[in-house]
Protein backbone atom coordinates (compact mmCIF):
# COMPACT_ATOMS: atom_id res chain seq x y z
CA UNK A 1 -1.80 -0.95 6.71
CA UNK A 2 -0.34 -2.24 3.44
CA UNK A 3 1.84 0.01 1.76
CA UNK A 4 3.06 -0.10 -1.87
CA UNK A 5 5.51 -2.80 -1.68
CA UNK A 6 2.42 -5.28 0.02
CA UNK A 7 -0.12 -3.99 -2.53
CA UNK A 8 2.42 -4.64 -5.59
CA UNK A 9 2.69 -7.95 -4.09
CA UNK A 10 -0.66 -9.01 -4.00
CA UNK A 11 -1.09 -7.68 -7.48
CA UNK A 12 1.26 -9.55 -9.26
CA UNK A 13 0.22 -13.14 -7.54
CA UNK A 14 -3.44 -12.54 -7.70
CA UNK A 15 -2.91 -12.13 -11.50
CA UNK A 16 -1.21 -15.23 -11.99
CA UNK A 17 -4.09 -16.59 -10.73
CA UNK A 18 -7.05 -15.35 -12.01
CA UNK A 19 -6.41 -13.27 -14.73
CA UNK A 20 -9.00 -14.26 -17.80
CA UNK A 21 -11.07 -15.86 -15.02
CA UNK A 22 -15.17 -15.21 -15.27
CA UNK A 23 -16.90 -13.96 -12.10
CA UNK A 24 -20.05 -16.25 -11.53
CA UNK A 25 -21.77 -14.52 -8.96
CA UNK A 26 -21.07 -12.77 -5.23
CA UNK A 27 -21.58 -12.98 -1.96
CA UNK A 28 -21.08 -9.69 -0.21
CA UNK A 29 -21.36 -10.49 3.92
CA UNK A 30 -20.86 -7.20 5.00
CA UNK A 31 -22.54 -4.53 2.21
CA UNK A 32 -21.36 -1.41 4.46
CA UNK A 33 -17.97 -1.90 2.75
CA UNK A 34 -19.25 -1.47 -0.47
CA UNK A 35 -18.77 2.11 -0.68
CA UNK A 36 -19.68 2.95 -4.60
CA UNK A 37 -22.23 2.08 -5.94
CA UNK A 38 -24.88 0.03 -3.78
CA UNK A 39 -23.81 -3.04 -3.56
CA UNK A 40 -26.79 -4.79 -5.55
CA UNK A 41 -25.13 -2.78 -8.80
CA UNK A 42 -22.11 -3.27 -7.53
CA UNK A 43 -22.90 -7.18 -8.05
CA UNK A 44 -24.19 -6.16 -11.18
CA UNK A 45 -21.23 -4.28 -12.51
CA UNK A 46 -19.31 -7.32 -11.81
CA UNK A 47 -20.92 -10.37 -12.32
CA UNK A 48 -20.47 -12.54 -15.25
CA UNK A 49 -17.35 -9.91 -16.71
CA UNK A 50 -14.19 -11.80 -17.70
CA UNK A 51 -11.34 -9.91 -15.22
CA UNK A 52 -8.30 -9.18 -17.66
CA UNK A 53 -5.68 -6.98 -15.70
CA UNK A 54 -4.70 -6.03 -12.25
CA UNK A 55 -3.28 -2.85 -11.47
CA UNK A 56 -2.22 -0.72 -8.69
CA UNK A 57 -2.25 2.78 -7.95
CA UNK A 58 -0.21 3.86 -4.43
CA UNK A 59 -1.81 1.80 -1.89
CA UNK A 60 -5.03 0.91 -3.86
CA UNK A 61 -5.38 -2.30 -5.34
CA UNK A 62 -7.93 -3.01 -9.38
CA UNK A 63 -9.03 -5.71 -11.31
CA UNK A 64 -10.07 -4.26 -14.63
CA UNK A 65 -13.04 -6.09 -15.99
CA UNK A 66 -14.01 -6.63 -20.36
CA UNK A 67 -17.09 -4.04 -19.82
CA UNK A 68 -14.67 -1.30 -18.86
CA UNK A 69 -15.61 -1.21 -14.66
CA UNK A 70 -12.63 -1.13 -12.31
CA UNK A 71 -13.28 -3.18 -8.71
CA UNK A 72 -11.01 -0.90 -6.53
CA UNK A 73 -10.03 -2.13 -3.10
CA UNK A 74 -8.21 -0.41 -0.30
CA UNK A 75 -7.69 -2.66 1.86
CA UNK A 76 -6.74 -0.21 4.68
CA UNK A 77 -5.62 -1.72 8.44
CA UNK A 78 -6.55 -5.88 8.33
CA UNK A 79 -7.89 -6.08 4.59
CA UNK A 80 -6.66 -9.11 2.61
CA UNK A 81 -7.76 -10.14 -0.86
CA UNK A 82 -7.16 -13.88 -1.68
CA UNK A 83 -7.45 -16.66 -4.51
CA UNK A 84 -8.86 -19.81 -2.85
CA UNK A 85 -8.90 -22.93 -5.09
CA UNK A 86 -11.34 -24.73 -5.35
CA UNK A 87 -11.85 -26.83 -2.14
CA UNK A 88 -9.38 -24.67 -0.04
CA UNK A 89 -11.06 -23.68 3.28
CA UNK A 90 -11.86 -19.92 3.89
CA UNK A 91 -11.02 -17.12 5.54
CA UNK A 92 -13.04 -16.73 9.09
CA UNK A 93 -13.13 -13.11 8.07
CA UNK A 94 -14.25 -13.27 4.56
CA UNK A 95 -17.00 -10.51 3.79
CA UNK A 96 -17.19 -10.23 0.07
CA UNK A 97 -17.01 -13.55 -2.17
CA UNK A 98 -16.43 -13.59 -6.22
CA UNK A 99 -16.81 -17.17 -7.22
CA UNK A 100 -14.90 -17.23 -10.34
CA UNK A 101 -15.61 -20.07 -13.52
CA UNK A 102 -12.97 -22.19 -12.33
CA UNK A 103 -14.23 -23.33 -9.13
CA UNK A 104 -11.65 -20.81 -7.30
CA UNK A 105 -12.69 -17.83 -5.17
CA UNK A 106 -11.23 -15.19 -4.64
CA UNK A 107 -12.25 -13.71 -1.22
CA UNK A 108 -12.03 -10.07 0.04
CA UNK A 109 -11.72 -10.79 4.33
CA UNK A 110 -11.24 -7.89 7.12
CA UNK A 111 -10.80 -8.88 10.66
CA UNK A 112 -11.87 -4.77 11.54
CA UNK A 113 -13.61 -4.30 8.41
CA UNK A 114 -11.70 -0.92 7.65
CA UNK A 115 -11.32 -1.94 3.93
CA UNK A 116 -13.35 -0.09 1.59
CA UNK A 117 -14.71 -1.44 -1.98
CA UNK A 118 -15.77 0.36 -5.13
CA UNK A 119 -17.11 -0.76 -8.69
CA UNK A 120 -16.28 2.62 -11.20
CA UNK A 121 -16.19 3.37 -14.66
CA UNK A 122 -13.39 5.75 -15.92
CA UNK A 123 -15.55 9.00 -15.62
CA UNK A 124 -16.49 7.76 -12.04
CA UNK A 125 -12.70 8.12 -10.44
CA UNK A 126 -13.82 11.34 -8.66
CA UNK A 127 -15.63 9.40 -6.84
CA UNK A 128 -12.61 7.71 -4.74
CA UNK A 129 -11.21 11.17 -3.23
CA UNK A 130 -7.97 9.40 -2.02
CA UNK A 131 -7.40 7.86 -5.38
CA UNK A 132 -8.29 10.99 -7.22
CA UNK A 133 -5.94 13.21 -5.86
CA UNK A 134 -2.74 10.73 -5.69
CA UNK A 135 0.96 12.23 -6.16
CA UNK A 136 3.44 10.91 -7.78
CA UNK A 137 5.12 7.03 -6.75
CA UNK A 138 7.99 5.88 -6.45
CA UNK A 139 9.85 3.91 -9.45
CA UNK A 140 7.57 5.62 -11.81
CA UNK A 141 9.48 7.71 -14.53
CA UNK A 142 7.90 10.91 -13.17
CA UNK A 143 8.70 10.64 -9.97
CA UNK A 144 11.99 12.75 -9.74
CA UNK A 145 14.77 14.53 -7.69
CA UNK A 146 13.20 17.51 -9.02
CA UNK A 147 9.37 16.75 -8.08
CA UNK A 148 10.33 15.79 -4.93
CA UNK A 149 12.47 18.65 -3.68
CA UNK A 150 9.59 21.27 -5.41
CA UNK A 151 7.52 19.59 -3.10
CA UNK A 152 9.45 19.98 -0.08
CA UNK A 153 10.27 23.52 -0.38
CA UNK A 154 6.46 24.35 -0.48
CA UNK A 155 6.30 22.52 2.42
CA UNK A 156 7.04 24.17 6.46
CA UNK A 157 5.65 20.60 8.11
CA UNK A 158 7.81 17.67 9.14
CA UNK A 159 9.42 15.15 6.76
CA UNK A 160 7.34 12.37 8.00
CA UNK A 161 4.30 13.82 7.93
CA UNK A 162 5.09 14.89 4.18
CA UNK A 163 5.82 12.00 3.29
CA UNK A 164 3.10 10.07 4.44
CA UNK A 165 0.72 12.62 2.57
CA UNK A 166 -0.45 10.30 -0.10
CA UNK A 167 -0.62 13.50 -2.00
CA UNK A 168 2.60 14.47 -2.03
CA UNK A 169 3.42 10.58 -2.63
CA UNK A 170 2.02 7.85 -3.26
CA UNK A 171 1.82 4.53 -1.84
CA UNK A 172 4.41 5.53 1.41
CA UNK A 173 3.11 4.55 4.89
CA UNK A 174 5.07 4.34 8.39
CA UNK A 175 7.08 1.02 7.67
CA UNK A 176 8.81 2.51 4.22
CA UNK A 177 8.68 6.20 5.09
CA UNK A 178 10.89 5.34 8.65
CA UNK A 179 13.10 3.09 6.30
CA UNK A 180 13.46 5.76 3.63
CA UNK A 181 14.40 8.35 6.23
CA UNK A 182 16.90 6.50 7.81
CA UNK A 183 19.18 5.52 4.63
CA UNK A 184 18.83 9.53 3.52
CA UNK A 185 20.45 10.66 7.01
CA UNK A 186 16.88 12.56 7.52
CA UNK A 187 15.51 13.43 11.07
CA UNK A 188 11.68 12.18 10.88
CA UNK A 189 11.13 15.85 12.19
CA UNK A 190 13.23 18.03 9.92
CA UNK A 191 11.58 20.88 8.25
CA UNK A 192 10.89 19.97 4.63
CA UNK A 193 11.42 23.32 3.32
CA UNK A 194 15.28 22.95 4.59
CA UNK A 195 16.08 19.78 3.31
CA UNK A 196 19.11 20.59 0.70
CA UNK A 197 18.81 19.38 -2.90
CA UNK A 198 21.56 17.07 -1.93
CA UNK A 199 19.79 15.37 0.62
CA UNK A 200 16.18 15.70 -1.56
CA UNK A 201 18.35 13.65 -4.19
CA UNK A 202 19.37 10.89 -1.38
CA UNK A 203 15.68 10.69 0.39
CA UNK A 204 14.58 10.36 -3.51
CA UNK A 205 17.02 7.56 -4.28
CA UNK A 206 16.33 5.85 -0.64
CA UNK A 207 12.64 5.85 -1.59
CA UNK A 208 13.30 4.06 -4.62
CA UNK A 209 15.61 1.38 -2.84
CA UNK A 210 13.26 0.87 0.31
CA UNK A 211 10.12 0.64 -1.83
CA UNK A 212 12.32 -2.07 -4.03
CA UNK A 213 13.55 -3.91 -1.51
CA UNK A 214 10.33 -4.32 -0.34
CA UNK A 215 8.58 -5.69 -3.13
CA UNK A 216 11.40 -8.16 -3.91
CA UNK A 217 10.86 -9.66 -0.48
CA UNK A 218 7.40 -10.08 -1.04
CA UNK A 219 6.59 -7.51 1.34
CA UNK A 220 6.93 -6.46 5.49
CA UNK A 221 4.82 -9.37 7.75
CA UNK A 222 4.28 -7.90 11.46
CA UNK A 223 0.47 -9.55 11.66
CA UNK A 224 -1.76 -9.32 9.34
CA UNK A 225 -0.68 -8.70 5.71
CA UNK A 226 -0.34 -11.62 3.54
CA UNK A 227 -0.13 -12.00 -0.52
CA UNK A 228 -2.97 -12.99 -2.78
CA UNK A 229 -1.78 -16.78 -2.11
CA UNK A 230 -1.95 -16.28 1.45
CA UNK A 231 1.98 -15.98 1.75
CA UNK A 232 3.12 -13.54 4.55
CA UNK A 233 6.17 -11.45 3.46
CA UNK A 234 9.99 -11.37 4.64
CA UNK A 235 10.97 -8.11 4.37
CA UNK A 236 10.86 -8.08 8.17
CA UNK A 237 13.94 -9.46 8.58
CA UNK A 238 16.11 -6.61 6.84
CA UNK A 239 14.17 -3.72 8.41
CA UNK A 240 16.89 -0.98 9.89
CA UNK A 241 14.51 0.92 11.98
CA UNK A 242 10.84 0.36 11.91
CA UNK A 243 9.99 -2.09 14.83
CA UNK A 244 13.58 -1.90 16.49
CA UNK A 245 13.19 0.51 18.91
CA UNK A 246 15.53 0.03 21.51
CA UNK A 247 17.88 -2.50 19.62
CA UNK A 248 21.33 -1.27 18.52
CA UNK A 249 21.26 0.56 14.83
CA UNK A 250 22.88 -1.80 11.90
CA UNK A 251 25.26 1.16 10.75
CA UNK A 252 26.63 2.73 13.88
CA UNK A 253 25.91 0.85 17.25
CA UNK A 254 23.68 4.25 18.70
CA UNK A 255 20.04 2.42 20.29
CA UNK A 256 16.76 2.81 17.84
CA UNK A 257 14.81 5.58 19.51
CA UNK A 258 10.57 5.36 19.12
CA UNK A 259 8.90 8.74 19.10
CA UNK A 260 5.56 10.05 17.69
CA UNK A 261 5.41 12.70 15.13
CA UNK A 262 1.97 14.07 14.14
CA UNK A 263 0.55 11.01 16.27
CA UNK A 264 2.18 8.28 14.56
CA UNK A 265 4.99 5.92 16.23
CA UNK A 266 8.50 6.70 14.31
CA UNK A 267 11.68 5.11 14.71
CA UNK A 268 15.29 6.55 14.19
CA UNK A 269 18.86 6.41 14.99
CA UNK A 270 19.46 9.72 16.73
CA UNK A 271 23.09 9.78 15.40
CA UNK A 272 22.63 8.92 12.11
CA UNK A 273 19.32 11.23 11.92
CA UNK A 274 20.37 14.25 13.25
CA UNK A 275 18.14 17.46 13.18
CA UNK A 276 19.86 19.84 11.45
């Protein structure tokens, strides 16, 4: 699934594309995705409004529209939102298609069809559960040492499970919450209530630095995920733990272990994550 980082990429190309752009009309292939409203005024909402910003919240993707509606997209496992010029062949997976004044689509494709769509006004947010009840993410000013670590000592579950509570924070899935634990020193199972301030201060920094480095490589590639051009990211290649179980670790030489906590595949350097 794309995480911050891929989402922040997408955002940022897809509005040097088609910010100011006019949608025309839409196709929607597959209206089950359309999750709020029905899709015929979800068409409605959208069609013939000038799009004028892009924003992100955590892992969900907007494009605010001149009448005040917000398309949200969460994109979820295989979910990719592109610009096509015009002329540019398709996805095979396209499902939803805004034809914008330009000639250029821009083209909402899901191999599983996972992805969820939604067409809200500001007094509608309640309506996206996930979105409504976000925490805190990282970079933002008010995401600090001290909001993390009040977190964590109301907290008897595992760090990884914490931290992939988009409730607790934002935008974190398995790729950056692996990568954030490593660079703190954290064992993906350590109680959160006994992580020292100390080490709430490094896993807060190592957020900030993973998340970072992520979106300045244009985001992590394994299969699906590609930008709103259609780019696949690089971040890949500087992973220290996600994906390389059973390779040696880049700091100390001690093989990548591969466990699951709470059902979810997590990777970690036994000797540089110790359980304390």
């Amino acid at each position: 699934m794309p995480e911050m980082p891929e989402v922040e990429t997408i955002r940022r190309t897809l509005a040097k594309n088609i910010l100011g752009k006019r949608i025309e009309h839409i196709d929607i292939l597959l209206p089950r995705l359309i999750k709020f409203p029905e899709p015929d005024l979800y068409r409605q909402r959208l069609t013939g409004q000038k799009i004028v910003k892009m924003r992100r919240e955590g892992k969900y993707l907007g494009m605010q529209m001149e009448n005040g509606i917000m398309a949200i997209f969460h994109l979820r496992m295989t979910g990719r939102l592109c610009y096509f010029k015009d002329g540019q062949q398709e996805d095979k997976y396209a499902k939803i298609i805004f034809y914008l004044d330009n000639g250029a689509r821009l083209i909402y494709s899901d191999m599983r069809t996972f992805g969820t769509l939604y067409a809200i006004n500001d007094k509608e947010r309640e309506k996206i559960k996930g979105l409504y009840e976000l925490g805190r993410e990282p970079l933002a000013k008010d995401f600090t040492t001290e909001y993390l670590l009040a977190k964590l000592k109301k907290s008897n579950g595992k760090i990884k499970m914490f931290l992939l509570n988009q409730k607790n924070i934002a935008g974190l899935g398995n790729i950056y919450t692996d990568e954030a634990l490593f660079l703190a020193g954290i064992n993906p199972e350590q109680i959160c209530s006994a992580i020292s301030k100390e080490k709430a201060e490094k896993l807060h920094n190592s957020i900030n630095q993973v998340i970072s480095a992520g979106i300045n490589d244009g985001g992590t590639t394994f299969r699906d995920y590609v930008n709103g051009e259609g780019i696949k990211g690089k971040h890949q290649n500087n992973l220290f733990v996600y994906g390389q179980a059973k390779k040696p670790c880049k700091k100390c030489g001690t093989i990548i272990e591969k466990i699951k906590v709470g059902g979810r595949g997590t990777c970690f350097c036994p000797k540089c994550q110790k359980l304390k």
